[in-house]
PDB file of N, CA and C in Angstrom:
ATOM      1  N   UNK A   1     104.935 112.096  92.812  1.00  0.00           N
ATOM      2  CA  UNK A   1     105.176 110.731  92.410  1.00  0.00           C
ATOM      3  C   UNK A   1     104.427 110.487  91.093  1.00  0.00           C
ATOM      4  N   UNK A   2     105.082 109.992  90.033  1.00  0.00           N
ATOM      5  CA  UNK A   2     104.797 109.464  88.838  1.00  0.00           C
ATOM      6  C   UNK A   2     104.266 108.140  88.823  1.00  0.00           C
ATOM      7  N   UNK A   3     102.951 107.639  88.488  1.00  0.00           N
ATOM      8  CA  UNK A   3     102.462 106.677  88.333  1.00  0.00           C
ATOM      9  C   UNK A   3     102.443 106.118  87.091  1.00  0.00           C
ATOM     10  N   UNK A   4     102.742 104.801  86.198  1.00  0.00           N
ATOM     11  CA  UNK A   4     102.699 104.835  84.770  1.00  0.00           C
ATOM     12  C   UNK A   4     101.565 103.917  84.242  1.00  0.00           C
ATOM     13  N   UNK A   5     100.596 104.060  84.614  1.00  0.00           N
ATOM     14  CA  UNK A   5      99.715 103.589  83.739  1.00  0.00           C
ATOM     15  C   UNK A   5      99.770 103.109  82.688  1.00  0.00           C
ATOM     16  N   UNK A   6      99.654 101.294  82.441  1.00  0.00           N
ATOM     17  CA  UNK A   6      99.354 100.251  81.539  1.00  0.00           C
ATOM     18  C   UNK A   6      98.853 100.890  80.417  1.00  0.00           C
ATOM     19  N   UNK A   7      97.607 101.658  80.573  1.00  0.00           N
ATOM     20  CA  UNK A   7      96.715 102.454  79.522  1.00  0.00           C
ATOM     21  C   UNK A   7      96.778 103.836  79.205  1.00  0.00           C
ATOM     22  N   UNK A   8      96.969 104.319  80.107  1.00  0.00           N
ATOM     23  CA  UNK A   8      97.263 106.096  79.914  1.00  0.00           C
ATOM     24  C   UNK A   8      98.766 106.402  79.627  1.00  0.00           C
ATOM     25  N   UNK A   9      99.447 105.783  80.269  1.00  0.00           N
ATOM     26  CA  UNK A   9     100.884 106.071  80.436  1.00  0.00           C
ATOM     27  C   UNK A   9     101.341 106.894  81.688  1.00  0.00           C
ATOM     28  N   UNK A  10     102.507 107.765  81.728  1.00  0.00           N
ATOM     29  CA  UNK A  10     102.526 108.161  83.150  1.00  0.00           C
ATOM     30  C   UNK A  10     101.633 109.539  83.716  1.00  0.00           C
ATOM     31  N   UNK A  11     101.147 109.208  84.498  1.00  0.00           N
ATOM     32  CA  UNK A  11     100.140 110.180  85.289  1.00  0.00           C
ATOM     33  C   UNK A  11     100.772 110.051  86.850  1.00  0.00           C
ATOM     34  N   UNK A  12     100.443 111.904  87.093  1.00  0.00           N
ATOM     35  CA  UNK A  12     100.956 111.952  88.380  1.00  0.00           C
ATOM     36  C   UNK A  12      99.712 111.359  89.310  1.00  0.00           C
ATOM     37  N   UNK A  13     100.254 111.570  90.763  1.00  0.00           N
ATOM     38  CA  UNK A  13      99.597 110.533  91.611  1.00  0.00           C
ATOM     39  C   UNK A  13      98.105 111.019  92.323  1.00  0.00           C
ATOM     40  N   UNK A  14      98.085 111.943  91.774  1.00  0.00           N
ATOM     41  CA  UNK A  14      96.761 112.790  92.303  1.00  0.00           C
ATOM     42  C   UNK A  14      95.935 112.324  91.597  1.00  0.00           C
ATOM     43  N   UNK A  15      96.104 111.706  90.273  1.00  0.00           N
ATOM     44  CA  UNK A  15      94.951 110.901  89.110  1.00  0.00           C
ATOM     45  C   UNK A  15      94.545 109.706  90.000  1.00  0.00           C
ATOM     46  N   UNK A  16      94.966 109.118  91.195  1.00  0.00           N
ATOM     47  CA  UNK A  16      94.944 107.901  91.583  1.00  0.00           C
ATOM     48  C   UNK A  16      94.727 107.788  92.785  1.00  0.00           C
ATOM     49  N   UNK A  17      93.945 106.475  93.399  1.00  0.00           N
ATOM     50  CA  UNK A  17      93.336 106.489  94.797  1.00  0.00           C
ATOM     51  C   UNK A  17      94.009 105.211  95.223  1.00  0.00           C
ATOM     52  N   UNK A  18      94.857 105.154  96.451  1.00  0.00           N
ATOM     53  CA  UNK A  18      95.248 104.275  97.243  1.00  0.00           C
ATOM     54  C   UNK A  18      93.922 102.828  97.697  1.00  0.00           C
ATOM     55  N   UNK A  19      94.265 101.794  97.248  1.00  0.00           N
ATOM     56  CA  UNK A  19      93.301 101.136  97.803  1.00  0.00           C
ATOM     57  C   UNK A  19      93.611 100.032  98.606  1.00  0.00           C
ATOM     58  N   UNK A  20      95.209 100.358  98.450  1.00  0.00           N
ATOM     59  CA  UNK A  20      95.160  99.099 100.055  1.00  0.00           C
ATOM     60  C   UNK A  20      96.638  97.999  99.553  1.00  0.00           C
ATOM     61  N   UNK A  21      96.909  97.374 100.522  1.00  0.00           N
ATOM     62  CA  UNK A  21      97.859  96.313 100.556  1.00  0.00           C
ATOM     63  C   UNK A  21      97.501  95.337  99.710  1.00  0.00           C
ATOM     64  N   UNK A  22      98.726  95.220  98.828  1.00  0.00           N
ATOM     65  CA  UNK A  22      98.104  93.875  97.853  1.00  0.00           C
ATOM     66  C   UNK A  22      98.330  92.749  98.299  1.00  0.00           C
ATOM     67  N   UNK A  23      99.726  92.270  99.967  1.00  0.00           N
ATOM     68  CA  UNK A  23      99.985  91.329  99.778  1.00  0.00           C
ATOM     69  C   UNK A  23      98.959  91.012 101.499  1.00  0.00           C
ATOM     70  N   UNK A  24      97.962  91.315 101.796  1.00  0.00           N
ATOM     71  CA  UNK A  24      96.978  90.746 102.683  1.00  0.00           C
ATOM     72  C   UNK A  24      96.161  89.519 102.247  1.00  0.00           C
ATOM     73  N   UNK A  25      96.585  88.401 103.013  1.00  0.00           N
ATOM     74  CA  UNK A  25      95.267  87.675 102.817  1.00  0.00           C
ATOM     75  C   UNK A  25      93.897  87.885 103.912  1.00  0.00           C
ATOM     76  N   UNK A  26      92.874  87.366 102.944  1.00  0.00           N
ATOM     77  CA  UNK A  26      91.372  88.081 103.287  1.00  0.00           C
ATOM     78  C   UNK A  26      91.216  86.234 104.531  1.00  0.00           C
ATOM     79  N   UNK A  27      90.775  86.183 105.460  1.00  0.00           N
ATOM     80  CA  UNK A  27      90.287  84.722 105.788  1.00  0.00           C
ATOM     81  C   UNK A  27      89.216  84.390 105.380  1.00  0.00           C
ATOM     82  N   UNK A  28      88.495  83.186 104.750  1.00  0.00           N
ATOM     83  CA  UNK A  28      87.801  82.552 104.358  1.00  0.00           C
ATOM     84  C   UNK A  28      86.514  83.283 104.573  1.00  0.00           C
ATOM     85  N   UNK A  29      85.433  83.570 103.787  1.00  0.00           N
ATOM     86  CA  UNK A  29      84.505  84.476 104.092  1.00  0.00           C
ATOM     87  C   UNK A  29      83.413  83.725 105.060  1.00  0.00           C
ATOM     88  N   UNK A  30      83.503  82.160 105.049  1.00  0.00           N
ATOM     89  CA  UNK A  30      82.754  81.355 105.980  1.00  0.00           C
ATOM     90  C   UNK A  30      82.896  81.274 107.253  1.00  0.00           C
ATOM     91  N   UNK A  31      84.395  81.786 107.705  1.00  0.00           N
ATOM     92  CA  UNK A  31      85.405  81.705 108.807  1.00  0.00           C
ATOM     93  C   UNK A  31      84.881  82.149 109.642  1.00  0.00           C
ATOM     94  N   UNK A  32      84.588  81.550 111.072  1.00  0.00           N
ATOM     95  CA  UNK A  32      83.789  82.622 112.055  1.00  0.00           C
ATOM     96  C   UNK A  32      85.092  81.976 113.065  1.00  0.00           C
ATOM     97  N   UNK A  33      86.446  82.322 112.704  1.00  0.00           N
ATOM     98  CA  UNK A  33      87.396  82.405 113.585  1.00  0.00           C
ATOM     99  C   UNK A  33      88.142  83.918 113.883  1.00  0.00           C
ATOM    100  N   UNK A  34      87.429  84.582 115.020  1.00  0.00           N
ATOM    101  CA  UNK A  34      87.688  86.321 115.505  1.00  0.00           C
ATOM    102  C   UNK A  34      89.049  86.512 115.551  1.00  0.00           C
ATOM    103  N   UNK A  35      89.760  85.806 115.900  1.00  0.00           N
ATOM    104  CA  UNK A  35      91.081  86.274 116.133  1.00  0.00           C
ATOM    105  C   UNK A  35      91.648  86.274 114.216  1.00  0.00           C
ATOM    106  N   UNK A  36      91.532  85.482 113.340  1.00  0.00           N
ATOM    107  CA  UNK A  36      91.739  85.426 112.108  1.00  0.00           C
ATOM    108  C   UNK A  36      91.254  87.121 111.489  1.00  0.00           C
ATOM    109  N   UNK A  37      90.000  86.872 111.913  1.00  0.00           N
ATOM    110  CA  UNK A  37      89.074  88.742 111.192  1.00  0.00           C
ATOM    111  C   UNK A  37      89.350  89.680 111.739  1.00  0.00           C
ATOM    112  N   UNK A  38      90.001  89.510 113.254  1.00  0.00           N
ATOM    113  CA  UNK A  38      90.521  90.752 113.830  1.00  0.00           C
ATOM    114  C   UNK A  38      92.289  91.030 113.301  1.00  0.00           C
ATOM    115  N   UNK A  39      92.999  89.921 112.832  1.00  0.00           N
ATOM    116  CA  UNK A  39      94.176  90.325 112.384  1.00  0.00           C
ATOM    117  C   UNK A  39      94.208  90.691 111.091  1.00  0.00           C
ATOM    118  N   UNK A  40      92.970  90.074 110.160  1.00  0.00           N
ATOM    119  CA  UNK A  40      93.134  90.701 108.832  1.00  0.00           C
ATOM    120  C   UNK A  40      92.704  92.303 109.098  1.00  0.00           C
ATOM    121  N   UNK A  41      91.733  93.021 109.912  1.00  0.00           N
ATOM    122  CA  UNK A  41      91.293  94.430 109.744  1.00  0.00           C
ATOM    123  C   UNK A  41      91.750  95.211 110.304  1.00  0.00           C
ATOM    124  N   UNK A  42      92.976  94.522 111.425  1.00  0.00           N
ATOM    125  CA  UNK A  42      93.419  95.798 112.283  1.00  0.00           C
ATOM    126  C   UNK A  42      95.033  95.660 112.264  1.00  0.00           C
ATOM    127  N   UNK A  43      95.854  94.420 111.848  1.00  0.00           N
ATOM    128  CA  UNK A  43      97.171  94.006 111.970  1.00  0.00           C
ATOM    129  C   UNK A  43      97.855  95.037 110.927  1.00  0.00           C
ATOM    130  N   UNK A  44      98.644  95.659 110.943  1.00  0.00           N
ATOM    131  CA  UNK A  44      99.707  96.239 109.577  1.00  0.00           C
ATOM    132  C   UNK A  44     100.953  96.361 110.036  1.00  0.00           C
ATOM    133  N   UNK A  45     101.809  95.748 109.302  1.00  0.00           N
ATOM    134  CA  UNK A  45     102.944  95.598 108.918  1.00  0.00           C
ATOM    135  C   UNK A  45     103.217  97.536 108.667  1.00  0.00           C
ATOM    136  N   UNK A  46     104.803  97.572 108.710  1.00  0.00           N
ATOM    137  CA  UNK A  46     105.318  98.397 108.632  1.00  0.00           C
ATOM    138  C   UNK A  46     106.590  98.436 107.491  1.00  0.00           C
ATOM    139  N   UNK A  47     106.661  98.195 105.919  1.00  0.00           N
ATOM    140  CA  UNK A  47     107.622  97.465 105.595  1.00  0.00           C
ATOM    141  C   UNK A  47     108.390  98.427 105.287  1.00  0.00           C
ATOM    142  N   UNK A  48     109.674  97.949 104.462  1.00  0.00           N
ATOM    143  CA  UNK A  48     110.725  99.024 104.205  1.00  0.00           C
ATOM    144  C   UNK A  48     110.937  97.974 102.864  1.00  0.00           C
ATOM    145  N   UNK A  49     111.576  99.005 102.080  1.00  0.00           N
ATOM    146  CA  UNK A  49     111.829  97.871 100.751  1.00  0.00           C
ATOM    147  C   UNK A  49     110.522  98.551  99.692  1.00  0.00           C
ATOM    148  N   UNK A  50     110.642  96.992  98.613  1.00  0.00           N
ATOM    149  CA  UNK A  50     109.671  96.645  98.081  1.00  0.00           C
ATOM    150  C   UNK A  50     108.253  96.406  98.177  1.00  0.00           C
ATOM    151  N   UNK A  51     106.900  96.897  98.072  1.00  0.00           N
ATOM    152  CA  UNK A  51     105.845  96.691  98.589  1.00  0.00           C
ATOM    153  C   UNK A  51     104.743  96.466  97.640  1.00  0.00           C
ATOM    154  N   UNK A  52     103.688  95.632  97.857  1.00  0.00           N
ATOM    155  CA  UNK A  52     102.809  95.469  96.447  1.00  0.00           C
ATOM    156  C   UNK A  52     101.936  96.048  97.125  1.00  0.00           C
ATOM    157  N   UNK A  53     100.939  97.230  96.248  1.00  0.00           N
ATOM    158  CA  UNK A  53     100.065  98.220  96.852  1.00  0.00           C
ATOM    159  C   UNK A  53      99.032  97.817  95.323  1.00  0.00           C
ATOM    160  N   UNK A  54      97.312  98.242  96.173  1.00  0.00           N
ATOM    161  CA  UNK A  54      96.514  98.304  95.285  1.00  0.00           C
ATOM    162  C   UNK A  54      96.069  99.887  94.602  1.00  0.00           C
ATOM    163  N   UNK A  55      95.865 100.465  93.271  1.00  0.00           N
ATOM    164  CA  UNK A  55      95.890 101.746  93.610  1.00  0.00           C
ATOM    165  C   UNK A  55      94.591 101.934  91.987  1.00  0.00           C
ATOM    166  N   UNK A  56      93.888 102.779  92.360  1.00  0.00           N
ATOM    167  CA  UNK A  56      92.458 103.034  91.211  1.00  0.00           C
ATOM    168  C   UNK A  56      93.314 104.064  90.209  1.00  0.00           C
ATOM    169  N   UNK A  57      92.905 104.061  89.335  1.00  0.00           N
ATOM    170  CA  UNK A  57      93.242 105.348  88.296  1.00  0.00           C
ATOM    171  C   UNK A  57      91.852 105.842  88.419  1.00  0.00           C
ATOM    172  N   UNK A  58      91.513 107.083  88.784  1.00  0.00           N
ATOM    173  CA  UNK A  58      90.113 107.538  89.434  1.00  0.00           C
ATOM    174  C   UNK A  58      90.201 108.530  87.966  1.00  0.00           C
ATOM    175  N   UNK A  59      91.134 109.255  87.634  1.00  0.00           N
ATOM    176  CA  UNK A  59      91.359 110.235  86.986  1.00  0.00           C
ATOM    177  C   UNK A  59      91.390 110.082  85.247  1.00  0.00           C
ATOM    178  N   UNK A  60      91.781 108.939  85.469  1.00  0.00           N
ATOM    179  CA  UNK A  60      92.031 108.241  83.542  1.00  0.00           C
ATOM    180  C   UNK A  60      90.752 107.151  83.687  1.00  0.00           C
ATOM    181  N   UNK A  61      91.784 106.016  83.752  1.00  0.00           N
ATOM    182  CA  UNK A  61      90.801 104.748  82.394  1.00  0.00           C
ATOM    183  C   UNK A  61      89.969 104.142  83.718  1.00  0.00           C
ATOM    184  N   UNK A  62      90.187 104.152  85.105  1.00  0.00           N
ATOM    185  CA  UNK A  62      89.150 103.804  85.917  1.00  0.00           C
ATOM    186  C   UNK A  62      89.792 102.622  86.250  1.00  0.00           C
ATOM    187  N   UNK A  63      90.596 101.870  86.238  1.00  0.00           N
ATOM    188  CA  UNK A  63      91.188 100.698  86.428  1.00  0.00           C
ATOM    189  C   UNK A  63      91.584 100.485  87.768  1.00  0.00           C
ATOM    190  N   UNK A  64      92.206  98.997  88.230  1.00  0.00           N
ATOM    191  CA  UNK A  64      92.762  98.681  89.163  1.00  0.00           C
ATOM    192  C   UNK A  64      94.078  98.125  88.801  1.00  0.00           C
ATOM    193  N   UNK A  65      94.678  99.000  89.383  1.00  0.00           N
ATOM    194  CA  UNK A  65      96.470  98.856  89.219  1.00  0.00           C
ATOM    195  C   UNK A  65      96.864  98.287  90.194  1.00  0.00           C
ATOM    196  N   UNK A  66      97.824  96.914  90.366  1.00  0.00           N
ATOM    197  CA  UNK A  66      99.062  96.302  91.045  1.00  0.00           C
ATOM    198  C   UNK A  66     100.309  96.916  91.096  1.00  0.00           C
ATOM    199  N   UNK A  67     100.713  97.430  91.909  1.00  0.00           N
ATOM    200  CA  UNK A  67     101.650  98.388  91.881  1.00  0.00           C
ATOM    201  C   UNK A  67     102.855  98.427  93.306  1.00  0.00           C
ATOM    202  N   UNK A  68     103.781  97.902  92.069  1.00  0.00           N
ATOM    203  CA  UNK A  68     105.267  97.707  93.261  1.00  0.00           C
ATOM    204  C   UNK A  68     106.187  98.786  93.592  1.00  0.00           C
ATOM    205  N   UNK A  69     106.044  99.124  94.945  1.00  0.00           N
ATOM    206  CA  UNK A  69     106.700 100.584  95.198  1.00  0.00           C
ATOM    207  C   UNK A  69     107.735 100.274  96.377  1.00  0.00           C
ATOM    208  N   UNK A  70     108.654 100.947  96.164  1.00  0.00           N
ATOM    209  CA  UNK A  70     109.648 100.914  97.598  1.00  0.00           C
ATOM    210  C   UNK A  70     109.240 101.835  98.439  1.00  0.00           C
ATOM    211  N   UNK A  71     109.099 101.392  99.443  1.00  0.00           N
ATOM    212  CA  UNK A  71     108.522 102.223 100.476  1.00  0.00           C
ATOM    213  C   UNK A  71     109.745 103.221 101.150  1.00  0.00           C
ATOM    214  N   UNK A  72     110.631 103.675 100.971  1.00  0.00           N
ATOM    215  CA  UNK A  72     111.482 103.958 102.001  1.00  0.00           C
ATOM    216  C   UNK A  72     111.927 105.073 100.660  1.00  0.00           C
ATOM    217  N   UNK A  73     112.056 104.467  99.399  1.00  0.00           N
ATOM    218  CA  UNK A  73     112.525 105.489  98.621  1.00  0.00           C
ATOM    219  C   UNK A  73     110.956 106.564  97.473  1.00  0.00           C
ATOM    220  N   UNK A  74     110.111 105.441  97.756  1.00  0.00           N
ATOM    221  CA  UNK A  74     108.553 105.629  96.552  1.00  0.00           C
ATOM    222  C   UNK A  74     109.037 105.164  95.487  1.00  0.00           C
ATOM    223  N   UNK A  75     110.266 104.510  95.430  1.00  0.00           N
ATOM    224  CA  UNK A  75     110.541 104.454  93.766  1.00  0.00           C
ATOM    225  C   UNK A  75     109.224 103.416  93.058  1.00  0.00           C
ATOM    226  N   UNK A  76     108.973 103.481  92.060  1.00  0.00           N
ATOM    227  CA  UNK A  76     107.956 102.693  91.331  1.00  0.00           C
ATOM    228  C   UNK A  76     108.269 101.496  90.128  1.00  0.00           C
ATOM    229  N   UNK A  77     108.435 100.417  90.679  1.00  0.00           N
ATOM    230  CA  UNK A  77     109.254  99.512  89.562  1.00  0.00           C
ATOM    231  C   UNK A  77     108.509  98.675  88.958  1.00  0.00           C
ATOM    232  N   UNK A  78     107.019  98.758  89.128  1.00  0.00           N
ATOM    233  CA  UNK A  78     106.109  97.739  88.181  1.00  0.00           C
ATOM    234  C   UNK A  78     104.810  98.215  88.530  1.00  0.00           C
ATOM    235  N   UNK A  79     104.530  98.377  87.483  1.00  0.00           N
ATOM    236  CA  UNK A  79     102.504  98.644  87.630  1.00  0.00           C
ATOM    237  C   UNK A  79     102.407  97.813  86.090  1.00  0.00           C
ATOM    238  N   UNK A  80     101.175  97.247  86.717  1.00  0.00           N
ATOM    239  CA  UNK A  80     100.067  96.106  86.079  1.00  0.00           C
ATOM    240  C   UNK A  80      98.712  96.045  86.372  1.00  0.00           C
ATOM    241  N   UNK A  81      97.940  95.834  85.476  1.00  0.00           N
ATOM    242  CA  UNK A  81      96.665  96.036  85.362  1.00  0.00           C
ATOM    243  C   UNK A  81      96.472  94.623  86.461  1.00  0.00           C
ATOM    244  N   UNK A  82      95.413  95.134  87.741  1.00  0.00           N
ATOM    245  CA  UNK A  82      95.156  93.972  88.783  1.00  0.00           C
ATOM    246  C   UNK A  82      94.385  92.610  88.108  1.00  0.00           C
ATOM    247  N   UNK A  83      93.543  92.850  87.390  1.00  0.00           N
ATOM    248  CA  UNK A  83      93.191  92.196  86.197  1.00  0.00           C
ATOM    249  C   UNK A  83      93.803  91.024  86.016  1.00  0.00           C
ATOM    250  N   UNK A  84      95.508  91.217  85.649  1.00  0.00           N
ATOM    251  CA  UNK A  84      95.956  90.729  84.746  1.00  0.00           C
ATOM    252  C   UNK A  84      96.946  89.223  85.626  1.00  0.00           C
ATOM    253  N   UNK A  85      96.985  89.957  87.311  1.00  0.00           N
ATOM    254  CA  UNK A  85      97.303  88.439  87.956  1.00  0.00           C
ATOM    255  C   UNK A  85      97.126  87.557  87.897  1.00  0.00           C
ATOM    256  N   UNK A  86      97.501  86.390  87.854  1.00  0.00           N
ATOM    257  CA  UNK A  86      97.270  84.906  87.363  1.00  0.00           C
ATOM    258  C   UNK A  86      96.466  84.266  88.522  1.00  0.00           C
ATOM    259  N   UNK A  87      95.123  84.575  88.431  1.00  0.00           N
ATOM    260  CA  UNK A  87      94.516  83.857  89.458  1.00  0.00           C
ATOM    261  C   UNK A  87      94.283  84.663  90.697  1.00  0.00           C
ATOM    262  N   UNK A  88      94.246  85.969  90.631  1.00  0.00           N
ATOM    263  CA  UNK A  88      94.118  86.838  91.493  1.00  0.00           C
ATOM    264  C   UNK A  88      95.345  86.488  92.515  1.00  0.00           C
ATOM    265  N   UNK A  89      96.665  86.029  92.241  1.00  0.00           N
ATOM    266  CA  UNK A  89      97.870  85.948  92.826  1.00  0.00           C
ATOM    267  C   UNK A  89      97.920  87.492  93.443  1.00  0.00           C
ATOM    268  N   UNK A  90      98.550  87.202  94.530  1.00  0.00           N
ATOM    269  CA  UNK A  90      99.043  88.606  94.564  1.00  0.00           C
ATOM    270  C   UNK A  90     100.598  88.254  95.538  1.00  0.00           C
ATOM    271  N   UNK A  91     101.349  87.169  94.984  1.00  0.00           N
ATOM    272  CA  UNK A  91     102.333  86.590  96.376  1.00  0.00           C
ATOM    273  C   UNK A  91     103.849  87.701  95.006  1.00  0.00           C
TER     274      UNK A  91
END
């Protein structure tokens, strides 16, 4: 799988570290509601389609990439510097 890096350009996927679901929300860090903290750390979805994934460039510029992948095919149709979300959006 070809990753295309904002800054490097395309690098294969071994330059890069999976860091997780982009479209999870975190619950309130004040929240002492268990059933809320137990569905954010243990709940996962299974999707098919389109998916927003978080992913490091460990290998190049060190960054955090937003990165829209189809899960069913890997195709890769948008990477963006995580950075660059409007407000740490991630919808």
């Amino acid at each position: 799988m070809i990753i295309k890096c904002p800054y490097c350009g395309p690098r294969d996927v071994i330059e890069f570290t999976y860091q997780g679901d982009a479209t999870r929300k975190r619950p309130d860090l004040a929240s002492i509601d268990q059933d809320a903290w137990n569905s954010y750390v243990f709940d996962r979805t299974n999707p098919s389609g389109p998916h927003r994934e978080f992913w490091l460039h460990m290998g190049g510029c060190r960054q955090h990439l937003l990165v829209t992948r189809d899960m069913a095919t890997h195709t890769i149709s948008s990477v963006v510097f995580a950075r660059d979300t409007v407000g740490g959006d991630r919808s």
